[in-house]
N, C-alpha and C. Protein backbone atom coordinates (compact mmCIF):
# COMPACT_ATOMS: atom_id res chain seq x y z
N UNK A 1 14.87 6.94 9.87
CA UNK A 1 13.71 6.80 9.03
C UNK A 1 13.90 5.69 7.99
N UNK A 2 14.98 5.41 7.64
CA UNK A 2 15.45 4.23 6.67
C UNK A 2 15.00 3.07 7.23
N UNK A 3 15.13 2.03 8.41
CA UNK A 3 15.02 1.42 8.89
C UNK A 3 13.79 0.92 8.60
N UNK A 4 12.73 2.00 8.72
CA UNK A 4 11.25 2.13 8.86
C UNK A 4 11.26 2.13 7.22
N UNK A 5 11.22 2.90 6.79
CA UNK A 5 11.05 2.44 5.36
C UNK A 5 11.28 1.20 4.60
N UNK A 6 12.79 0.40 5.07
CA UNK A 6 13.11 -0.58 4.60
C UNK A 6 11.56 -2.03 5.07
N UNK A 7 11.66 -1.57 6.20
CA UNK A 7 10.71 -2.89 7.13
C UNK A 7 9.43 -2.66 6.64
N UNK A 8 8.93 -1.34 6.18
CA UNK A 8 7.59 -1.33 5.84
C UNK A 8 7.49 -1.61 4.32
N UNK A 9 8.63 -1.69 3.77
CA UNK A 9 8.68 -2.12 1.78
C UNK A 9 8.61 -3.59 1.87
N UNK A 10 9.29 -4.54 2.85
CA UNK A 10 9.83 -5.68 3.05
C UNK A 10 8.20 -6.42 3.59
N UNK A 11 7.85 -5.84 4.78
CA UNK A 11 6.98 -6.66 5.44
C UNK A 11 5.58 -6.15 4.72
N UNK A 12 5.50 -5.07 4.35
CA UNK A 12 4.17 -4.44 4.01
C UNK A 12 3.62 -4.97 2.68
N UNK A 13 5.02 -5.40 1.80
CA UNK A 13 4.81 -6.31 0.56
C UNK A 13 4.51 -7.66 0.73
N UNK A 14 4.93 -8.15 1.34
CA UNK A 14 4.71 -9.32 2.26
C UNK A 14 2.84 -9.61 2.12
N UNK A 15 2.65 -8.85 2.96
CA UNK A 15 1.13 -8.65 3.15
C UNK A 15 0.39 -8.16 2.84
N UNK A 16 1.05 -7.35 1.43
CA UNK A 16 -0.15 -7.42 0.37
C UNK A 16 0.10 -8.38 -0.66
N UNK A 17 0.94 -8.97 -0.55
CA UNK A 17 1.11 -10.63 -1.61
C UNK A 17 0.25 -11.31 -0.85
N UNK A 18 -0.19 -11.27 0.07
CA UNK A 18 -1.45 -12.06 0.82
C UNK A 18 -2.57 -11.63 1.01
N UNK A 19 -2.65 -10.63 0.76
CA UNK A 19 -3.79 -9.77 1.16
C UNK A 19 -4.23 -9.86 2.46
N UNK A 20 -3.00 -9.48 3.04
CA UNK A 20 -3.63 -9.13 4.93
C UNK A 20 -3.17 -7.38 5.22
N UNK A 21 -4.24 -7.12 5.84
CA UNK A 21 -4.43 -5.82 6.10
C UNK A 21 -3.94 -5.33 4.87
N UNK A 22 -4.73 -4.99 3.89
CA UNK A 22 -4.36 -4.50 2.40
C UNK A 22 -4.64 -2.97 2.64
N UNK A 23 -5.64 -2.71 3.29
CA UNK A 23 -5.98 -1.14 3.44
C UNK A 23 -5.20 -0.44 4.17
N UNK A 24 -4.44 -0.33 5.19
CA UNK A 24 -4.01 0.14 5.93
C UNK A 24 -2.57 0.04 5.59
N UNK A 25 -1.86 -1.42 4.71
CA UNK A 25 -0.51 -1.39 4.43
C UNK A 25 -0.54 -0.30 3.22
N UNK A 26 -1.52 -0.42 2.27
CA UNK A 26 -1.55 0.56 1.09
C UNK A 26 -1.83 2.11 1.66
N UNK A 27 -2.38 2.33 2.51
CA UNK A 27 -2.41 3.60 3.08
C UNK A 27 -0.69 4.20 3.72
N UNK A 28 0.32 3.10 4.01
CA UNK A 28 1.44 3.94 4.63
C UNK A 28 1.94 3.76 3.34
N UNK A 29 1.96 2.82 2.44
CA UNK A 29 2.50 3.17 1.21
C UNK A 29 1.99 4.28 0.51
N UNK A 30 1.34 4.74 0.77
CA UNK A 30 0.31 6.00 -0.26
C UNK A 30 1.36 7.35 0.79
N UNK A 31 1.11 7.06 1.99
CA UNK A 31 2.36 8.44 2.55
C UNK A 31 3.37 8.27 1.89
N UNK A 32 4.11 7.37 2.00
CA UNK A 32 5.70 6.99 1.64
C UNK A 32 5.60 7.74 0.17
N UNK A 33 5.04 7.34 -0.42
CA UNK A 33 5.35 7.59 -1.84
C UNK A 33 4.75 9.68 -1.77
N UNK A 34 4.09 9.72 -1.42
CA UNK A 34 3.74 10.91 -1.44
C UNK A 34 4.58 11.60 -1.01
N UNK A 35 5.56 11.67 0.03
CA UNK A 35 6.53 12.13 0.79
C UNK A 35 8.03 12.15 -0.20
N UNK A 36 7.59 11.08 -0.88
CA UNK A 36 8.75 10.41 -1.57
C UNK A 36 8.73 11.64 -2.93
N UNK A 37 7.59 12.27 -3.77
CA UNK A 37 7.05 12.27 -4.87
C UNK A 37 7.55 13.97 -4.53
N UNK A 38 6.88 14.45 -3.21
CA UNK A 38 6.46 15.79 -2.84
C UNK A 38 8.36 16.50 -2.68
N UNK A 39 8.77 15.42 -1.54
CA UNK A 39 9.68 16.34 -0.96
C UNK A 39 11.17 15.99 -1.44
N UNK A 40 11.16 14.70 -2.04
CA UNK A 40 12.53 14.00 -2.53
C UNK A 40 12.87 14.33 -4.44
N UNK A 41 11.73 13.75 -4.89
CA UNK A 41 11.85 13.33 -6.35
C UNK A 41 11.66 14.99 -7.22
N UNK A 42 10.71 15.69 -6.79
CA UNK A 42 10.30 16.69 -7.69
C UNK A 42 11.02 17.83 -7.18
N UNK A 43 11.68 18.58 -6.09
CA UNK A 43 12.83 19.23 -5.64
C UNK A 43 13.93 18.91 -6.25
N UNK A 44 14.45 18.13 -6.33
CA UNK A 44 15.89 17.59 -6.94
C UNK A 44 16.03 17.19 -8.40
N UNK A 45 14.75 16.64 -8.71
CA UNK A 45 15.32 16.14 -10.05
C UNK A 45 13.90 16.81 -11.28
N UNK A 46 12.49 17.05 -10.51
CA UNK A 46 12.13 17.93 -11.57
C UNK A 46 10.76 16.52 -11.78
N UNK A 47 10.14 17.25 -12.12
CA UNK A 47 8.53 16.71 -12.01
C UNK A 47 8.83 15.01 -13.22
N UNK A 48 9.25 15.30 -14.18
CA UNK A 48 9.36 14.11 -15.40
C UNK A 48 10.37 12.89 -14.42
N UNK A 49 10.80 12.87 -13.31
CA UNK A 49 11.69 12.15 -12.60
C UNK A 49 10.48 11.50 -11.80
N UNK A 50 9.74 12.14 -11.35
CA UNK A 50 9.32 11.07 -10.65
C UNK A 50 7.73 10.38 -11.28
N UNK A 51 8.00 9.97 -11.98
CA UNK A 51 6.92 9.17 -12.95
C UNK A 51 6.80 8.16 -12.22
N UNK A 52 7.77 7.31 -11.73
CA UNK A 52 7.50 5.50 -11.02
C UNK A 52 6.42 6.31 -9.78
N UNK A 53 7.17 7.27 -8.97
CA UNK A 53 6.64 7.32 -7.11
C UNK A 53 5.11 8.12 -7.50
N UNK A 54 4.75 8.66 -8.84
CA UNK A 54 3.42 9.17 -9.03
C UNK A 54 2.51 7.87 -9.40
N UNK A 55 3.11 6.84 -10.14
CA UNK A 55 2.55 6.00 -10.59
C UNK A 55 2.24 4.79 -9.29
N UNK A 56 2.74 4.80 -8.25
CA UNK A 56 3.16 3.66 -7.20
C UNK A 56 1.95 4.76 -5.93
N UNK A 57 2.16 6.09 -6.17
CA UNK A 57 1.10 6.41 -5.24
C UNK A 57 -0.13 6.65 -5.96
N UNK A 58 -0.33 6.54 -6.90
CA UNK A 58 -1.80 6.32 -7.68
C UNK A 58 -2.36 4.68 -7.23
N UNK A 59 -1.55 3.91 -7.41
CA UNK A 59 -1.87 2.34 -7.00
C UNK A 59 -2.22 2.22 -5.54
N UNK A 60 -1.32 2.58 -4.94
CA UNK A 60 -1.48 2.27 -3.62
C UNK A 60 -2.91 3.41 -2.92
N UNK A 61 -3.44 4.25 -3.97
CA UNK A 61 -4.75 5.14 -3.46
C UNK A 61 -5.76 4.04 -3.89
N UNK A 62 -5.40 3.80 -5.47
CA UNK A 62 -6.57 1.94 -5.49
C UNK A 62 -6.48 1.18 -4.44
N UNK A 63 -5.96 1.07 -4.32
CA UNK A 63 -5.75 -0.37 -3.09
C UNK A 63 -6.55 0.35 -1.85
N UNK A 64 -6.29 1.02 -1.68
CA UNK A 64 -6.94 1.54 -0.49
C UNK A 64 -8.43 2.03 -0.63
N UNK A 65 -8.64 2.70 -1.95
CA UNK A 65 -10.48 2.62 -2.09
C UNK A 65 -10.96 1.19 -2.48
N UNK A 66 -10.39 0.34 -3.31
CA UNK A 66 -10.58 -0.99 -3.76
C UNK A 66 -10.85 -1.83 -2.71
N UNK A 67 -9.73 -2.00 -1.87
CA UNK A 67 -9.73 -2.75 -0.77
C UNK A 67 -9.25 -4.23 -1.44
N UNK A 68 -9.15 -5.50 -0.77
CA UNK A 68 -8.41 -6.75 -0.82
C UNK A 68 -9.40 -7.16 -1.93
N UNK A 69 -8.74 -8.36 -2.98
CA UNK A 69 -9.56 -8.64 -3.78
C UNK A 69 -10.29 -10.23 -3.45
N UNK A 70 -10.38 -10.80 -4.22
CA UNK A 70 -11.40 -12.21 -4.17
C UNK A 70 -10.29 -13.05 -3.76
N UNK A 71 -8.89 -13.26 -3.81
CA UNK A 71 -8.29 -14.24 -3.42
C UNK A 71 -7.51 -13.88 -1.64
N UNK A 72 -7.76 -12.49 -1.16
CA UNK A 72 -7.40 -12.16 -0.38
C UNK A 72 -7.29 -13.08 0.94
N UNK A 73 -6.59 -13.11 1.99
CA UNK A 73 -6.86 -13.81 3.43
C UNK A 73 -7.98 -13.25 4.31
N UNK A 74 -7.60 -11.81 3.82
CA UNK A 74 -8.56 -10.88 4.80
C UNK A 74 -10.02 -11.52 4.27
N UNK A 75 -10.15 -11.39 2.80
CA UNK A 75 -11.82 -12.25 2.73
C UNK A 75 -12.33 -12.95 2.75
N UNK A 76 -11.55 -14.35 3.48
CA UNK A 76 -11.80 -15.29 3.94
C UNK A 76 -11.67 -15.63 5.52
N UNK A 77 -11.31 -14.30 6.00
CA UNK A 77 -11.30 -14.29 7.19
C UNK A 77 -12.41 -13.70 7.81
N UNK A 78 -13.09 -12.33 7.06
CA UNK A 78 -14.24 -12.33 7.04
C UNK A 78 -15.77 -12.66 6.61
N UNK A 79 -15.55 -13.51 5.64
CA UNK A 79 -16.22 -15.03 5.65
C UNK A 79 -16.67 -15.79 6.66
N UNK A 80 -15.72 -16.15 7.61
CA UNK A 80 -15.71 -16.96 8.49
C UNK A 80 -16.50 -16.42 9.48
N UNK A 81 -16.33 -15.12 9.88
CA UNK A 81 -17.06 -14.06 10.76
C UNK A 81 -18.19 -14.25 10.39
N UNK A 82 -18.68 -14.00 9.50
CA UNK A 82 -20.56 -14.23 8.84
C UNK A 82 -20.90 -14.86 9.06
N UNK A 83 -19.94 -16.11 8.25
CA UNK A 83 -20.86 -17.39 8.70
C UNK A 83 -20.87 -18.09 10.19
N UNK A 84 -19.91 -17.76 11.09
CA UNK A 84 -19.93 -18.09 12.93
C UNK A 84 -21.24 -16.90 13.37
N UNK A 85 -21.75 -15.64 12.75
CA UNK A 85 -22.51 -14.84 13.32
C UNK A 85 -24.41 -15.25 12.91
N UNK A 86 -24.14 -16.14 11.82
CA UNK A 86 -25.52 -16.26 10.99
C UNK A 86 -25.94 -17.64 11.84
């Protein structure tokens, strides 16, 4: 499961510094951290410990109702779609 975690922190950041597929990378980040928050951080060390993985899955639930912003790739990719369909 490390492996997968590492590649999805690495590449998934990646592509939200670009804003490609922002919804769907912020959605496995919203598990991760939830998983992270539920079954790792607040068992072991007690609810005041995990302040960052509550705060990192609050963001990553924005990102995912928000969606990509004005400088995104994705919205200039669907740009392009409109205007080839109009």
């Amino acid at each position: 499961m490390a492996p997968f975690i590492a590649i999805l922190e690495l590449v998934g950041g990646l592509l939200l510094l670009l804003g490609v597929a922002t919804r769907v990378v912020a959605c496995l980040f919203a598990v991760e951290m939830l998983v992270t928050t539920l079954w790792v951080k607040i068992p072991s060390a007690g609810w005041n410990a995990s302040d960052l993985d509550r705060m990192l899955l609050v963001a990553s639930v924005l990102l995912v109702l928000a969606g990509p912003g004005a400088a995104a790739l994705d919205r200039l990719r669907w740009e392009r779609e409109e205007v080839g369909k109009a």
